[in-house]
Protein backbone atom coordinates (compact mmCIF):
# COMPACT_ATOMS: atom_id res chain seq x y z
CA UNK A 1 0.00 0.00 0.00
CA UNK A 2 1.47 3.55 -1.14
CA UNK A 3 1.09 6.21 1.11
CA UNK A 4 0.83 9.62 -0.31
CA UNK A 5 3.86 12.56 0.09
CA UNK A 6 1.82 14.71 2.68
CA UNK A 7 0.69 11.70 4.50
CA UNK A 8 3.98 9.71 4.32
CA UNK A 9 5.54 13.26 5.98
CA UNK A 10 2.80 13.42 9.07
CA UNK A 11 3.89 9.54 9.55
CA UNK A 12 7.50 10.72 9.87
CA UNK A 13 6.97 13.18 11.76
CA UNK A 14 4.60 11.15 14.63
CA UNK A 15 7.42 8.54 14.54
CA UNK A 16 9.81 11.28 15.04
CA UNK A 17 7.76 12.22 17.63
CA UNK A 18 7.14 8.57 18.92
CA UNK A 19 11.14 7.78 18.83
CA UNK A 20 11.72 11.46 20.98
CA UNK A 21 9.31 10.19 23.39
CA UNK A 22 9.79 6.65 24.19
CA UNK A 23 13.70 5.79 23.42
CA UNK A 24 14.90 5.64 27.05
CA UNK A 25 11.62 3.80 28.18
CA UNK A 26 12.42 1.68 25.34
CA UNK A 27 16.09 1.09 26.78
CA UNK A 28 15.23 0.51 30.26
CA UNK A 29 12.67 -1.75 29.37
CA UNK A 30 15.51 -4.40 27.81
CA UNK A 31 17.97 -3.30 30.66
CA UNK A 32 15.50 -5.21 33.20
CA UNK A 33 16.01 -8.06 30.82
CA UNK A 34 19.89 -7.70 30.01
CA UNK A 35 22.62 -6.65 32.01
CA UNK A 36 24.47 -4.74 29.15
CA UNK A 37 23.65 -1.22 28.07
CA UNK A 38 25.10 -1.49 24.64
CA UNK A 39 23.11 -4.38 23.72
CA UNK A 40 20.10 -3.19 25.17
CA UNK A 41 20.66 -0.06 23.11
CA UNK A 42 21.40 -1.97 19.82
CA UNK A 43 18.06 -4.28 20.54
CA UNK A 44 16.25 -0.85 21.25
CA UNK A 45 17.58 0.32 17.79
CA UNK A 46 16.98 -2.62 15.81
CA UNK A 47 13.38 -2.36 17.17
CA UNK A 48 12.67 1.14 15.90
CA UNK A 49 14.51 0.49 12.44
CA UNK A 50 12.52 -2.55 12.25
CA UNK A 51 9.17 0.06 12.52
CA UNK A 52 10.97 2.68 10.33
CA UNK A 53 11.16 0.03 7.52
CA UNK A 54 7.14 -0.42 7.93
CA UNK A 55 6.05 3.53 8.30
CA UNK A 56 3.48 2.87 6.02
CA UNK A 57 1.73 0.38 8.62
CA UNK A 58 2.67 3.03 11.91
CA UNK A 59 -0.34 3.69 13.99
CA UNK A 60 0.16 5.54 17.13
CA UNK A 61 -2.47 3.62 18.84
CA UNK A 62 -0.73 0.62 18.46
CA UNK A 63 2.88 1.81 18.47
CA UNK A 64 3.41 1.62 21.73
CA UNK A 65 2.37 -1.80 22.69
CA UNK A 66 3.58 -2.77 19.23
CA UNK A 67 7.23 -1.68 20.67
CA UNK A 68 7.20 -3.27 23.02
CA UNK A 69 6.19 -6.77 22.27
CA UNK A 70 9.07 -6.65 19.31
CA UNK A 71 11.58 -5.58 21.71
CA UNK A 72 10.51 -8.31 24.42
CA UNK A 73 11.09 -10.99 21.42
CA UNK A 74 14.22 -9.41 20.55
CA UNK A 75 15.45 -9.31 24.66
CA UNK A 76 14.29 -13.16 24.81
CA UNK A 77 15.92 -14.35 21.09
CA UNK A 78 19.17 -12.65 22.07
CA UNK A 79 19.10 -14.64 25.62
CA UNK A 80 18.35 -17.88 24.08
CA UNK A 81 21.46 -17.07 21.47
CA UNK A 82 23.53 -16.21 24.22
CA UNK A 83 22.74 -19.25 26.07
CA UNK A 84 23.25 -21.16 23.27
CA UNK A 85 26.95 -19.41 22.67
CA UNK A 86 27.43 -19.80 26.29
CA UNK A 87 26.58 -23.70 26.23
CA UNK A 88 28.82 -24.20 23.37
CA UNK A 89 31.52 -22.48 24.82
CA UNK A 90 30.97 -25.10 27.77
CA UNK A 91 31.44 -27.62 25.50
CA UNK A 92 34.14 -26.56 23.56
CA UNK A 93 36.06 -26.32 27.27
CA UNK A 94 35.19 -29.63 28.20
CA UNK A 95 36.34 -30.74 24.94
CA UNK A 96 39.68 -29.24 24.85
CA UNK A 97 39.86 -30.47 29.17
CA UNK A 98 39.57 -33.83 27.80
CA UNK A 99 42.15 -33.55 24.84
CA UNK A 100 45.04 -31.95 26.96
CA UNK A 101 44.23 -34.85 29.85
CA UNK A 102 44.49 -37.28 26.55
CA UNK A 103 47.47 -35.47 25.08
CA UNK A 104 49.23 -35.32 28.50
CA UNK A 105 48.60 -38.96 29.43
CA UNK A 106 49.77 -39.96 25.74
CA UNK A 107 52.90 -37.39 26.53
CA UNK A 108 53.34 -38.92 29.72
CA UNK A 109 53.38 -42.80 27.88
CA UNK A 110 55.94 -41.93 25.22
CA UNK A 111 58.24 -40.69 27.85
CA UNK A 112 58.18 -43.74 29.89
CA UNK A 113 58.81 -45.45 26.93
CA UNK A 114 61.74 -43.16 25.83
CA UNK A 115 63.44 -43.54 29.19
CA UNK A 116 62.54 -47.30 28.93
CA UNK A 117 64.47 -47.29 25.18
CA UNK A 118 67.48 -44.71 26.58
CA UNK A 119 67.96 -47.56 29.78
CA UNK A 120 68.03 -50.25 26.69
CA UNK A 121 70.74 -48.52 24.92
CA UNK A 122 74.60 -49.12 24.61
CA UNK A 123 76.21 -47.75 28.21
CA UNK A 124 78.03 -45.16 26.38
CA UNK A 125 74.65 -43.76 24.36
CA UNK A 126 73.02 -43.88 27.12
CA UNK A 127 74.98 -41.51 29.33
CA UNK A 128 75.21 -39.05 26.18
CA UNK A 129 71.28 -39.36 25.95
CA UNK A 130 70.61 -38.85 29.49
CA UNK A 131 73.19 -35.96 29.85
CA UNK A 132 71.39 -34.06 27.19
CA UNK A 133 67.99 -34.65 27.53
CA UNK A 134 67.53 -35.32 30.90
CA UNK A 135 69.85 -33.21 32.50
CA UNK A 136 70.27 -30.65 29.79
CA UNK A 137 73.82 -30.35 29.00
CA UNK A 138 75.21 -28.57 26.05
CA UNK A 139 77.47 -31.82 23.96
CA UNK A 140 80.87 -29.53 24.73
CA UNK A 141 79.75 -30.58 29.00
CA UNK A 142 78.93 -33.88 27.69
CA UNK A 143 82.10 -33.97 25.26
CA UNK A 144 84.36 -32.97 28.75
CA UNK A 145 82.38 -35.63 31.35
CA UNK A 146 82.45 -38.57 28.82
CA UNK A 147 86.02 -37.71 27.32
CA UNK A 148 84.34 -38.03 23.74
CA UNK A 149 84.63 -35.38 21.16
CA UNK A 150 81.67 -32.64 21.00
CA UNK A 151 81.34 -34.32 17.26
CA UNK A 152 81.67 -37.96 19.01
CA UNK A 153 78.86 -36.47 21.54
CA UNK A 154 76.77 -35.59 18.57
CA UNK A 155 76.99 -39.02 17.17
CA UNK A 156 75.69 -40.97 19.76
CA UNK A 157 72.94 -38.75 20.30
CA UNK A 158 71.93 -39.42 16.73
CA UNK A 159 72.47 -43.23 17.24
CA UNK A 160 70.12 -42.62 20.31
CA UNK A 161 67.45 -40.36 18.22
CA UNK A 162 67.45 -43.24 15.51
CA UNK A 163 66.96 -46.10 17.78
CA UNK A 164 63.72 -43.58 19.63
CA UNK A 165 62.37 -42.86 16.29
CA UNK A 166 63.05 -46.27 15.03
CA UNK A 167 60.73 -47.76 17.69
CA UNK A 168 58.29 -44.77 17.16
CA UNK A 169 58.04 -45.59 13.53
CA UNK A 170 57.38 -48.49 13.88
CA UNK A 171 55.04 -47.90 16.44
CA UNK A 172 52.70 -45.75 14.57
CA UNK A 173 52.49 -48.21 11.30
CA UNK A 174 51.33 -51.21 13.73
CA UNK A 175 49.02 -48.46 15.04
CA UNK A 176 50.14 -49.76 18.42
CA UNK A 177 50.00 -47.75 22.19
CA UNK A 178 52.66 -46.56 23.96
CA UNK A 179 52.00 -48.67 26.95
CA UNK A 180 53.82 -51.70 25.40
């Protein structure tokens, strides 16, 4: 339905008029329903564009209550969507809980195994292994406390590497555990 220039002008004007009147009542409505002022304010908005877009159809009779109800609908869908965000942020926490308790438990297994595999080693590997990983010595402390060369050093901790990743390797094509 067109509404003619003079009349489409007196229905700006009363919605003017309306929006002058009733914006804070408007706001402080939705504040009883959600703690957060800028929200409340962009529901508030949304409500009056969403009139503004049907000025054709605005009856000051009716505006009022009219306001209202599509502002208490907005207040309640944007609860429900922040519950929703809210429960899937729950989830998403328990999820990630679960894989670092999973990741940390699979951690915890490969390092038993590791120390299991450095124990197995040649005695001379071993020490070289344990020295650097374990107690975190540079090879040149190593080189010094084993009498090896910082290049000998270097050389046993690749042996040591291999036979780890050897196992691993294998390991992960049998689509084995670590608890072996």
């Amino acid at each position: 339905m067109k509404v003619k220039q003079g009349n489409k002008e007196l229905l700006e004007k009363e919605f003017e008029e309306f929006f002058q009147a009733n914006y804070s009542r408007f706001y402080y409505y939705a504040l009883r329903y959600i703690p957060d002022s800028e929200t409340c304010k962009d529901l508030v908005g949304d409500s009056f564009q969403f009139m503004w877009e049907r000025i054709e159809t605005f009856r000051m009779d009716t505006a009022l209550t009219y306001m209202y109800t599509h502002l208490h609908h907005l207040c309640i869908d944007y609860l429900r969507r922040q519950e929703k965000q809210e429960d899937n942020k729950q989830s998403y926490l328990s999820m990630l809980r679960e894989w670092n308790d999973d990741d940390r438990r699979e951690s915890e297994a490969r390092i038993v195994v590791i120390m299991r595999l450095i124990e197995e080693m040649p005695p001379l590997t071993r020490t070289v292994m344990e020295q650097c990983y374990v107690y975190k010595k540079m090879y040149r402390e190593v080189a010094q406390l084993t009498g090896l060369s910082e290049s000998g050093v270097r050389k046993h901790v690749m042996k040591g590497l291999n036979i780890i990743r050897q196992y691993f390797s294998v390991k992960y094509k049998k689509g084995g555990n670590y608890s072996d």
